[in-house]
Protein backbone atom coordinates (compact mmCIF):
# COMPACT_ATOMS: atom_id res chain seq x y z
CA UNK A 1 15.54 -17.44 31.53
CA UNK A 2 12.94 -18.91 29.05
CA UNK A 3 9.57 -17.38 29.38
CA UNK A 4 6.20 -19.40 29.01
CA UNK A 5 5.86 -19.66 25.11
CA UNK A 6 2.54 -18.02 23.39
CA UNK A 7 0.85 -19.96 20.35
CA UNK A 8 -0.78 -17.85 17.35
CA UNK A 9 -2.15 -20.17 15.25
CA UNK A 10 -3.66 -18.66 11.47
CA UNK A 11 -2.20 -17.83 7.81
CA UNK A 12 0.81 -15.77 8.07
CA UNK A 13 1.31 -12.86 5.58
CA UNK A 14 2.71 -11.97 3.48
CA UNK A 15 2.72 -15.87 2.02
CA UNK A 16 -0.59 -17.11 3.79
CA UNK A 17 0.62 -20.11 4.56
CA UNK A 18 -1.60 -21.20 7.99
CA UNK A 19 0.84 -21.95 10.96
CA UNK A 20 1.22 -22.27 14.50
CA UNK A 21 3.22 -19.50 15.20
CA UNK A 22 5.19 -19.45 18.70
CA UNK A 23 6.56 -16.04 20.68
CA UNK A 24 9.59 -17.44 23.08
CA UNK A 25 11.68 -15.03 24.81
CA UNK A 26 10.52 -12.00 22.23
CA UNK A 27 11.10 -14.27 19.09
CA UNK A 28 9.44 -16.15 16.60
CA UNK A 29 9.70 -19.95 16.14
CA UNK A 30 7.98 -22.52 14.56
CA UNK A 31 8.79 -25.47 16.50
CA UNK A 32 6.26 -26.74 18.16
CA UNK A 33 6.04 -25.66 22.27
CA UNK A 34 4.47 -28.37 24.58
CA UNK A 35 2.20 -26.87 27.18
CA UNK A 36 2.41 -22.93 24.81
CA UNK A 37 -0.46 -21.15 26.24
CA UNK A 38 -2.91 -20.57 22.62
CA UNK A 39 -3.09 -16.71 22.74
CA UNK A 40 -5.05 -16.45 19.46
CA UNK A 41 -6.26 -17.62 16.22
CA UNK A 42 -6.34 -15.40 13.02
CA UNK A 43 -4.63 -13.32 10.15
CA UNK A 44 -0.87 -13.07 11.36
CA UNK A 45 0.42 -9.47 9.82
CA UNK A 46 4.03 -8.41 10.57
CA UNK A 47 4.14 -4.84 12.24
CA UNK A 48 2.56 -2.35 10.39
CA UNK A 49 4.67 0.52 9.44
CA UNK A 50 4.39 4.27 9.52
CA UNK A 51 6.82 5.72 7.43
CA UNK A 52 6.25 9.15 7.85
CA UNK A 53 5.48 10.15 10.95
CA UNK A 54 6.06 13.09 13.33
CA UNK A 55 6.17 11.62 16.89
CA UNK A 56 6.44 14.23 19.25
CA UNK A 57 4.91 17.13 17.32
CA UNK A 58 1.53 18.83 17.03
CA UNK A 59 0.36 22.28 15.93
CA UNK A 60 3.26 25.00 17.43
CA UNK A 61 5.94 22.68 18.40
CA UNK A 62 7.34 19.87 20.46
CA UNK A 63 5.05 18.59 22.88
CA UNK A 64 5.98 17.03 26.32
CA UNK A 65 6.71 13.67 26.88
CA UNK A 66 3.96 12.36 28.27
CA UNK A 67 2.15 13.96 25.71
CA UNK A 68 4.88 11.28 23.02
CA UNK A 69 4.16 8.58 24.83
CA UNK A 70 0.32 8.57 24.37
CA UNK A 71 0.71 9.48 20.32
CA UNK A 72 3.09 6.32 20.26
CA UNK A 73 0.73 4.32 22.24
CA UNK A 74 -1.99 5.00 19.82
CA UNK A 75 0.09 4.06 16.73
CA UNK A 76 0.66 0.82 18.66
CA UNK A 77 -2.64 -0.29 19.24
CA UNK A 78 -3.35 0.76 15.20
CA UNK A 79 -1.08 -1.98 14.71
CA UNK A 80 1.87 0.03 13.78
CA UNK A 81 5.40 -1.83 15.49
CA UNK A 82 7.96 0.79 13.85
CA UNK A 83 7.88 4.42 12.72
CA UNK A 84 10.12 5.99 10.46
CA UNK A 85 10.25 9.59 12.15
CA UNK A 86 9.96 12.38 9.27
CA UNK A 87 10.67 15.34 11.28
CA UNK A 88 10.16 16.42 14.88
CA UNK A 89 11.28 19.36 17.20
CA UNK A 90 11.15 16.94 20.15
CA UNK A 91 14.15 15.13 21.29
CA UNK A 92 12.41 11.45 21.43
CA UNK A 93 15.17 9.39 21.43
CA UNK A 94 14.13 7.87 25.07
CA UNK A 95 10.67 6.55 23.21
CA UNK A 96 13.41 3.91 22.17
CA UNK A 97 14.52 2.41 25.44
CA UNK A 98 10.94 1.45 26.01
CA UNK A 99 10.05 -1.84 25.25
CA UNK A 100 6.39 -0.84 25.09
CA UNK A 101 6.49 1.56 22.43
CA UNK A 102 6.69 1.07 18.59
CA UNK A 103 10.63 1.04 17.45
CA UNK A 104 11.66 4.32 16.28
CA UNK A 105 13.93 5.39 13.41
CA UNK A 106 14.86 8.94 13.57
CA UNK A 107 15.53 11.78 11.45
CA UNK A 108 16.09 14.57 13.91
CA UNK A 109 14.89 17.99 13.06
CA UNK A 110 13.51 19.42 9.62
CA UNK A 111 15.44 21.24 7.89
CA UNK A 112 13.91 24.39 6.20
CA UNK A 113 14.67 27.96 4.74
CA UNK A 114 14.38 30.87 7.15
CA UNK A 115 11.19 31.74 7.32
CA UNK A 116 9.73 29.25 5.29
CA UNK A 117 8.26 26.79 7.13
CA UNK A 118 5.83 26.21 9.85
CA UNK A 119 7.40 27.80 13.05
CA UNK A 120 8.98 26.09 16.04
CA UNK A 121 9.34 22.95 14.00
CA UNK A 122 12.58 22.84 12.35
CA UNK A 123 15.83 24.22 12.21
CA UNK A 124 15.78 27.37 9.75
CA UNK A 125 18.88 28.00 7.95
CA UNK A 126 19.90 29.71 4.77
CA UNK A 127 21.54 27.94 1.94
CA UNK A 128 25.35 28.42 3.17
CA UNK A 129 25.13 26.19 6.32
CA UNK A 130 22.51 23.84 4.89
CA UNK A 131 25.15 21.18 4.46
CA UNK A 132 26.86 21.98 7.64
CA UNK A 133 23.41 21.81 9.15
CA UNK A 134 22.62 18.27 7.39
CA UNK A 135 25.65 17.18 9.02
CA UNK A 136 24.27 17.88 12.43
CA UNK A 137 21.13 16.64 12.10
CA UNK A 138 22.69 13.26 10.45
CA UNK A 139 24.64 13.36 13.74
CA UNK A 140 21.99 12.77 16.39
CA UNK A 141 19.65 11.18 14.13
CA UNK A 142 18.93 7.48 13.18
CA UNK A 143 20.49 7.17 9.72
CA UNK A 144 17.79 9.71 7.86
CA UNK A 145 17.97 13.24 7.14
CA UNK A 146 15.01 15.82 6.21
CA UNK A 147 14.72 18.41 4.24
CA UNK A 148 11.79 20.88 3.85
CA UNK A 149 12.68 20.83 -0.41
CA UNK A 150 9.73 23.63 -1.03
CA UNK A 151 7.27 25.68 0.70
CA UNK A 152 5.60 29.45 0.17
CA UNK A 153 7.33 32.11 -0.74
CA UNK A 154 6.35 35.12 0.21
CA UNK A 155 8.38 37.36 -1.91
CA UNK A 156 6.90 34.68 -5.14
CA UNK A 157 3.43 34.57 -3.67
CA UNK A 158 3.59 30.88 -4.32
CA UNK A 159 5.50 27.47 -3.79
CA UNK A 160 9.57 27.61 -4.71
CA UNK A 161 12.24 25.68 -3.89
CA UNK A 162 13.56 26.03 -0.11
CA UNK A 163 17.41 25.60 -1.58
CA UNK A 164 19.85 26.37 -4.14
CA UNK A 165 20.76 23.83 -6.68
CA UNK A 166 24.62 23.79 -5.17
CA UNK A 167 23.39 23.43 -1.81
CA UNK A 168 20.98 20.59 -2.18
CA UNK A 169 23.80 19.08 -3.88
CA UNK A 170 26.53 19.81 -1.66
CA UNK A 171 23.93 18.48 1.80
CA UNK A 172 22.50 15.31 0.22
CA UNK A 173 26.73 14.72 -0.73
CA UNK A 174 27.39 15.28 2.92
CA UNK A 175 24.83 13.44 4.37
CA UNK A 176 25.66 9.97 2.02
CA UNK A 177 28.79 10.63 3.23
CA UNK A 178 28.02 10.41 6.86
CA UNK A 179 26.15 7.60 5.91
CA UNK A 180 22.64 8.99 6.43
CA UNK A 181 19.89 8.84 3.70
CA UNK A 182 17.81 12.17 3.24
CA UNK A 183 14.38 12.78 1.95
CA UNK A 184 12.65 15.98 1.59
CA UNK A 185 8.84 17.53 1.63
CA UNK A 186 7.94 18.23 -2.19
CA UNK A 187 4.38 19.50 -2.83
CA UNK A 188 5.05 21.11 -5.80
CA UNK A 189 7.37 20.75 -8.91
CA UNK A 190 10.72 23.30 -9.11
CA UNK A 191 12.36 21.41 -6.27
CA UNK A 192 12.41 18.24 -7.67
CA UNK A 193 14.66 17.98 -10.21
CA UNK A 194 17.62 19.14 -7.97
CA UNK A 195 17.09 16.71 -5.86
CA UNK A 196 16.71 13.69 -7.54
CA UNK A 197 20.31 14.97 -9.30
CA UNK A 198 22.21 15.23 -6.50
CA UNK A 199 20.67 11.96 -5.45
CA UNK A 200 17.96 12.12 -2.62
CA UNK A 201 16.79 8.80 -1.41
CA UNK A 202 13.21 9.10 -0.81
CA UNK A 203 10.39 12.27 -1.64
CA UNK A 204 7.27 12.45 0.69
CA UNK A 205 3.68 14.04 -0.74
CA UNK A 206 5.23 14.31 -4.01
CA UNK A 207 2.32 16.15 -6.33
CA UNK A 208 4.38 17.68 -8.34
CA UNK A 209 6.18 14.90 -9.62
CA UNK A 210 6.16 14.65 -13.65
CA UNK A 211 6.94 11.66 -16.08
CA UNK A 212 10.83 12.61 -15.93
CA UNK A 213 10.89 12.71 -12.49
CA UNK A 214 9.00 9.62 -12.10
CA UNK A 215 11.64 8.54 -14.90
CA UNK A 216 15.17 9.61 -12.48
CA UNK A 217 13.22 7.43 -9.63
CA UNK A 218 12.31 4.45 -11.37
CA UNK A 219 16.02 4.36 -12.01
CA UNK A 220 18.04 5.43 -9.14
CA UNK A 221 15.43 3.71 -6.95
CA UNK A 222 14.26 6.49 -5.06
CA UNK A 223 11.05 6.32 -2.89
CA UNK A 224 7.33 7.83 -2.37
CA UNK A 225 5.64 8.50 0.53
CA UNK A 226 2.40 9.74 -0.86
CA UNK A 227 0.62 10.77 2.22
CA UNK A 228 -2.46 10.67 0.20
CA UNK A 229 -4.43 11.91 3.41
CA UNK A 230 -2.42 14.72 3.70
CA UNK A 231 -2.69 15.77 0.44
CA UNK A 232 -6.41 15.67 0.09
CA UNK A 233 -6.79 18.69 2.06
CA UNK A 234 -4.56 21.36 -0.36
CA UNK A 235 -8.51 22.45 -1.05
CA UNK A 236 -8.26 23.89 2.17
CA UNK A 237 -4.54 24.99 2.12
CA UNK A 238 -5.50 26.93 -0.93
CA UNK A 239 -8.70 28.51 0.72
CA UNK A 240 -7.20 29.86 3.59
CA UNK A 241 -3.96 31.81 1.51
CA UNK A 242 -6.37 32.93 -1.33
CA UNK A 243 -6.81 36.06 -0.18
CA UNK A 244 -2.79 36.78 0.63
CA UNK A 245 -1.03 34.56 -2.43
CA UNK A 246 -4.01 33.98 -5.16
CA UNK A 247 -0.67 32.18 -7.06
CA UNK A 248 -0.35 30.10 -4.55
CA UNK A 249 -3.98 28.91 -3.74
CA UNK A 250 -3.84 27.43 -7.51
CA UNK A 251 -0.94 26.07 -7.81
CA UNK A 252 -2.21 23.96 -4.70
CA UNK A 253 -5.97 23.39 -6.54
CA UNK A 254 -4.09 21.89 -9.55
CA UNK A 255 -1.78 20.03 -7.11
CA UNK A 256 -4.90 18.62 -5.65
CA UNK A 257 -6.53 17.62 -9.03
CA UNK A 258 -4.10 15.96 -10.31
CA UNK A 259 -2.24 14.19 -7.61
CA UNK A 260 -4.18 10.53 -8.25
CA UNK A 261 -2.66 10.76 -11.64
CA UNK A 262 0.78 11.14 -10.44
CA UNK A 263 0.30 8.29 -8.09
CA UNK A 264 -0.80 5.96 -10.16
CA UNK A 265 2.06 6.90 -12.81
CA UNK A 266 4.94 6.56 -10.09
CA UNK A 267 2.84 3.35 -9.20
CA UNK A 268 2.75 2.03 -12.78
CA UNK A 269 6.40 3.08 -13.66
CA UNK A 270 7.42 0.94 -10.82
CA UNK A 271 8.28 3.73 -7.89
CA UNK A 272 8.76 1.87 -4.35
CA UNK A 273 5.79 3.61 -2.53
CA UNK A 274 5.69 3.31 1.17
CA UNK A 275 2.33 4.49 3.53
CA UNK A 276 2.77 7.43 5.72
CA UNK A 277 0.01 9.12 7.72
CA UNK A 278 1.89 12.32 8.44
CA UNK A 279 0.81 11.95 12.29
CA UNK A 280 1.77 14.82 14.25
CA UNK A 281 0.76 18.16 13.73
CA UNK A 282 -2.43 18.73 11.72
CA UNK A 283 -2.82 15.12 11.25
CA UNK A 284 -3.46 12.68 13.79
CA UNK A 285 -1.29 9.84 15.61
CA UNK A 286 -3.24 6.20 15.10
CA UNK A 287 -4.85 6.20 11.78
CA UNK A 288 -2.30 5.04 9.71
CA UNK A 289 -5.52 2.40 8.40
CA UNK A 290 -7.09 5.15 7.31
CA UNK A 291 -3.79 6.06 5.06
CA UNK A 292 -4.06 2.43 3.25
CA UNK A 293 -7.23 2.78 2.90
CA UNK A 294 -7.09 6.15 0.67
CA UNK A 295 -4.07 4.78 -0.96
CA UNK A 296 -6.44 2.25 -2.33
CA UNK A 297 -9.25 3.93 -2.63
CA UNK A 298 -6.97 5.96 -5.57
CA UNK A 299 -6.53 2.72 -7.11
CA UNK A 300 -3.55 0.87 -5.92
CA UNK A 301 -3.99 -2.97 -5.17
CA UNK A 302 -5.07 -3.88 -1.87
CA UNK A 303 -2.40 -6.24 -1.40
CA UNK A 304 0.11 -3.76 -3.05
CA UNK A 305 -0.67 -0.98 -0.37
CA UNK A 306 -0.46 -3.23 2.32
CA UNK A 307 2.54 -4.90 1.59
CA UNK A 308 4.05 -1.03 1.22
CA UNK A 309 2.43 -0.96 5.20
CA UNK A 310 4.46 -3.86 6.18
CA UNK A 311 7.17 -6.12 5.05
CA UNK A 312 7.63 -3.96 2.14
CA UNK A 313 8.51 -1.18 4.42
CA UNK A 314 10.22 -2.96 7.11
CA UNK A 315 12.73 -4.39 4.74
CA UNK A 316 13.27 -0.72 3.30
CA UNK A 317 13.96 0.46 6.29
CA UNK A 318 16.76 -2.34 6.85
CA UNK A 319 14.26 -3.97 9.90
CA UNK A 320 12.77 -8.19 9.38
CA UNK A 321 10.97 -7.52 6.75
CA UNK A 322 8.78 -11.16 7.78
CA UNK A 323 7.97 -13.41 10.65
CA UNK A 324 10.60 -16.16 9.86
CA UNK A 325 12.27 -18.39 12.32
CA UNK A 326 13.88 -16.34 14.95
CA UNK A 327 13.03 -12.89 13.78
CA UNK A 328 11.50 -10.49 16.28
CA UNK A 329 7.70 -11.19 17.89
CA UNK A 330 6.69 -7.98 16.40
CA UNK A 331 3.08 -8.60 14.34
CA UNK A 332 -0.59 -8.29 14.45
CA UNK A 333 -3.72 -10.71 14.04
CA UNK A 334 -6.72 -9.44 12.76
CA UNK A 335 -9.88 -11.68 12.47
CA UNK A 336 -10.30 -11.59 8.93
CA UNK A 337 -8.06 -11.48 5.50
CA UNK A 338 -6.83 -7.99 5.35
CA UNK A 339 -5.52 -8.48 1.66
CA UNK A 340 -9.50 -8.93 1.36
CA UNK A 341 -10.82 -5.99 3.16
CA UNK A 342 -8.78 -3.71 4.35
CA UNK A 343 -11.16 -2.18 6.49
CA UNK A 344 -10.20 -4.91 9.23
CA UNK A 345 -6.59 -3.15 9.86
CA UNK A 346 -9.45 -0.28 12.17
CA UNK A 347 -9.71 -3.57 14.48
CA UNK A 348 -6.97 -5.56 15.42
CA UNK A 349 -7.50 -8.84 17.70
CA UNK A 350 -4.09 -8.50 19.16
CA UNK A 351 -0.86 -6.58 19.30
CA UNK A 352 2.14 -7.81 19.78
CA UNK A 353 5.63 -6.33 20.27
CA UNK A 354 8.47 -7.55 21.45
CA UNK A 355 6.95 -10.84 22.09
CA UNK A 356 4.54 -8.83 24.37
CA UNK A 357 0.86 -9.22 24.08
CA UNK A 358 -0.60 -5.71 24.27
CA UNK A 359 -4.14 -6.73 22.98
C-alpha cells in the first residue's frame, strides 16, 4: 500500500545538485508527487556513517538492552543511519529488526590475547585457537572480523603484538575464506607488518603506522579508521601506567606526538580513511561530528572527511553509497552547506531513516 509521499527539496550531496527529493514507501524518487506533503528544505546528506563503533558496550562489559537502544538512538539523531560495529560483548543482533534504529553491520566479539585486553570485552584466546576462534566469530557476525592486533604487555612493560606471525596469518586466511573481512586495533608499530602480510582488510587508530606500511596499504587497498578522538587522549593512557610500565607510558607520548603526521602521510599516499568515533566504552555514543571535526582540524579537507562520513563509507561497506532513484530514504538535511562548515553536522534539521521522519 503506497504511503503519502514526503518532499525534501535542497542540493543533494555529494554532487549539490538542488532537487526535489521524494520519500515513497521508504525510497527515494525523483519524480515529481502531486499533493507530497513538503517536509523540508535544506542540505540533503546521505546517512552519516560510524565506522567504528561499539554498540552495546561501556566501561566493564555488555550493557542491557535498553541500555543499546538509547546509545543507538543517540547515533541516530547525530545523523548517523549505519554503524559498522568494531567489537562488542553484547549480542545486538535484534537492534537490526528495528526499523527505528541505525542499520547495523556486525563484527561479533573482539578477539584478544589472554590477558591482554580490557576485561569482559572480548573473547581471550591464545595463539593456537585464534583461527579456530576467527572462525566463530566470522560465524555469527555480519561479514567483519576483529582482532585486538596489540596491547600491553606486562611481562614487556610496553605495547607488543597480541599474536604470532603464523597465527595472524593462518586467522585472517580463515576468515577470507569464510568470506568475512577482519580488521584489528593497532596503536603501536610491531603488529603491523604481520598483518598487512597476511592481508588484513582494514587497521583502526593506526599510530604506529610507518611509510612502508602506509606503502603495503596504498597497494593492497587496505583501510584507516583513525579515531583521531580516541587517540588524543594516549597523554592520559600514558599518565595513568607511568608509574607500573615507564616503557610503556612513552611509547604512547611518542604515539601521541606524532600521530597527525602519520595521518596526513596515509592521507597523502592515498589510504581510504573512514571516520569512527569509537562510541562505547570510554568514548561516547552520538558524537561522531565531533570525530569529523578533529579529523579536519589535523588537516584533512572538509569535503574529504565528510565524504569518508558518508557515501564514501557507505559504498565501502557494500550499502547505497548515494540518494539515487530508488535507493533507500536513509539521509539527513542540515540548514546550511556542511562541505562549508562542518560544525552544522552538531544540528541536524531532520532525520530520516527508512523513509521515516525522526526529526
Amino acid at each position: 500500500m503506497t504511503t503519502s509521499a514526503l518532499r525534501f527539496s535542497g542540493p543533494v550531496l555529494p554532487d549539490g545538485e538542488v532537487r526535489d527529493l521524494y520519500v515513497v514507501d521508504g525510497l527515494v524518487t525523483y519524480e515529481r508527487q502531486p499533493g507530497a506533503d513538503t517536509a523540508a528544505e535544506g542540505w540533503i546528506v546521505p546517512g552519516l556513517v560510524d565506522a567504528h563503533n561499539h554498540l552495546g558496550l561501556e566501561d566493564g562489559g555488555a550493557v542491557s538492552d535498553e541500555e543499546t537502544e538509547q546509545q543507538a538512538i543517540a547515533d541516530r539523531e547525530n545523523g548517523v543511519l549505519l554503524l559498522r560495529d568494531c567489537g562488542s560483548p553484547a549480542d545486538t543482533r535484534w537492534v537490526q529488526e528495528r526499523e527505528d534504529l541505525p542499520r547495523l553491520i556486525r563484527a561479533g566479539k573482539h578477539i584478544a590475547r589472554t590477558r591482554r585486553y580490557l576485561r569482559g570485552y572480548g573473547v581471550e584466546v591464545e595463539p593456537d585457537d585464534l583461527a579456530d576462534t576467527v572462525a566463530e566469530q566470522a560465524a555469527v557476525g555480519d561479514g567483519w572480523v576483529k582482532l585486538v592486533g596489540d596491547w600491553i604487555s606486562r611481562d614487556e612493560g610496553d605495547l607488543a603484538p597480541s599474536f604470532t606471525d603464523d597465527a595472524v596469518a593462518a586467522a585472517i586466511g580463515t576468515a577470507h575464506a569464510l568470506g568475512a573481512r577482519v580488521t584489528a586495533h593497532c596503536f603501536g608499530t610491531a603488529s603491523l607488518s604481520p598483518l598487512l602480510d597476511a592481508g588484513i582488510d582494514c587497521v583502526e587508530h593506526g599510530t604506529g603506522l610507518e611509510e612502508r606500511h602506509i606503502e603495503q596499504m596504498v597497494a593492497g587497498g587496505v583501510a584507516l579508521v583513525p579515531t583521531v578522538l580516541q587517540t588524543g587522549k594516549f597523554p592520559e593512557f600514558a599518565e595513568a601506567g607511568r608509574d607500573k610500565f615507564p616503557s610503556y607510558a612513552t611509547t604512547m607520548e611518542t604515539l601521541h606526538g606524532r600521530r597527525r603526521d602519520v595521518l596526513m602521510a596515509a592521507y597523502d599516499a592515498g589510504v581510504d580513511l573512514y571516520v569512527g568515533s569509537d562510541g562505547g566504552g570510554s568514548s561516547r555514543h552520538g558524537c561522531l561530528h565531533e570525530e569529523i571535526l578533529a579529523m579536519a582540524e589535523m588537516g584533512l579537507p572538509p569535503s574529504y572527511v565528510l565524504g569518508a562520513a558518508s557515501w564514501r563509507a557507505r559504498a565501502w561497506l557494500g550499502r547505497n553509497p548515494g540518494l539515487d532513484e530508488g535507493d533507500p530514504a536513509d539521509f539527513v538535511v542540515y540548514p546550511r552547506n556542511p562541505v562549508e562548515d562542518l560544525t552544522v553536522l552538531a544540528e541536524p534539521s531532520y532525520v530520516v531513516l527508512r523513509g521515516r521522519l525522526n526529526r
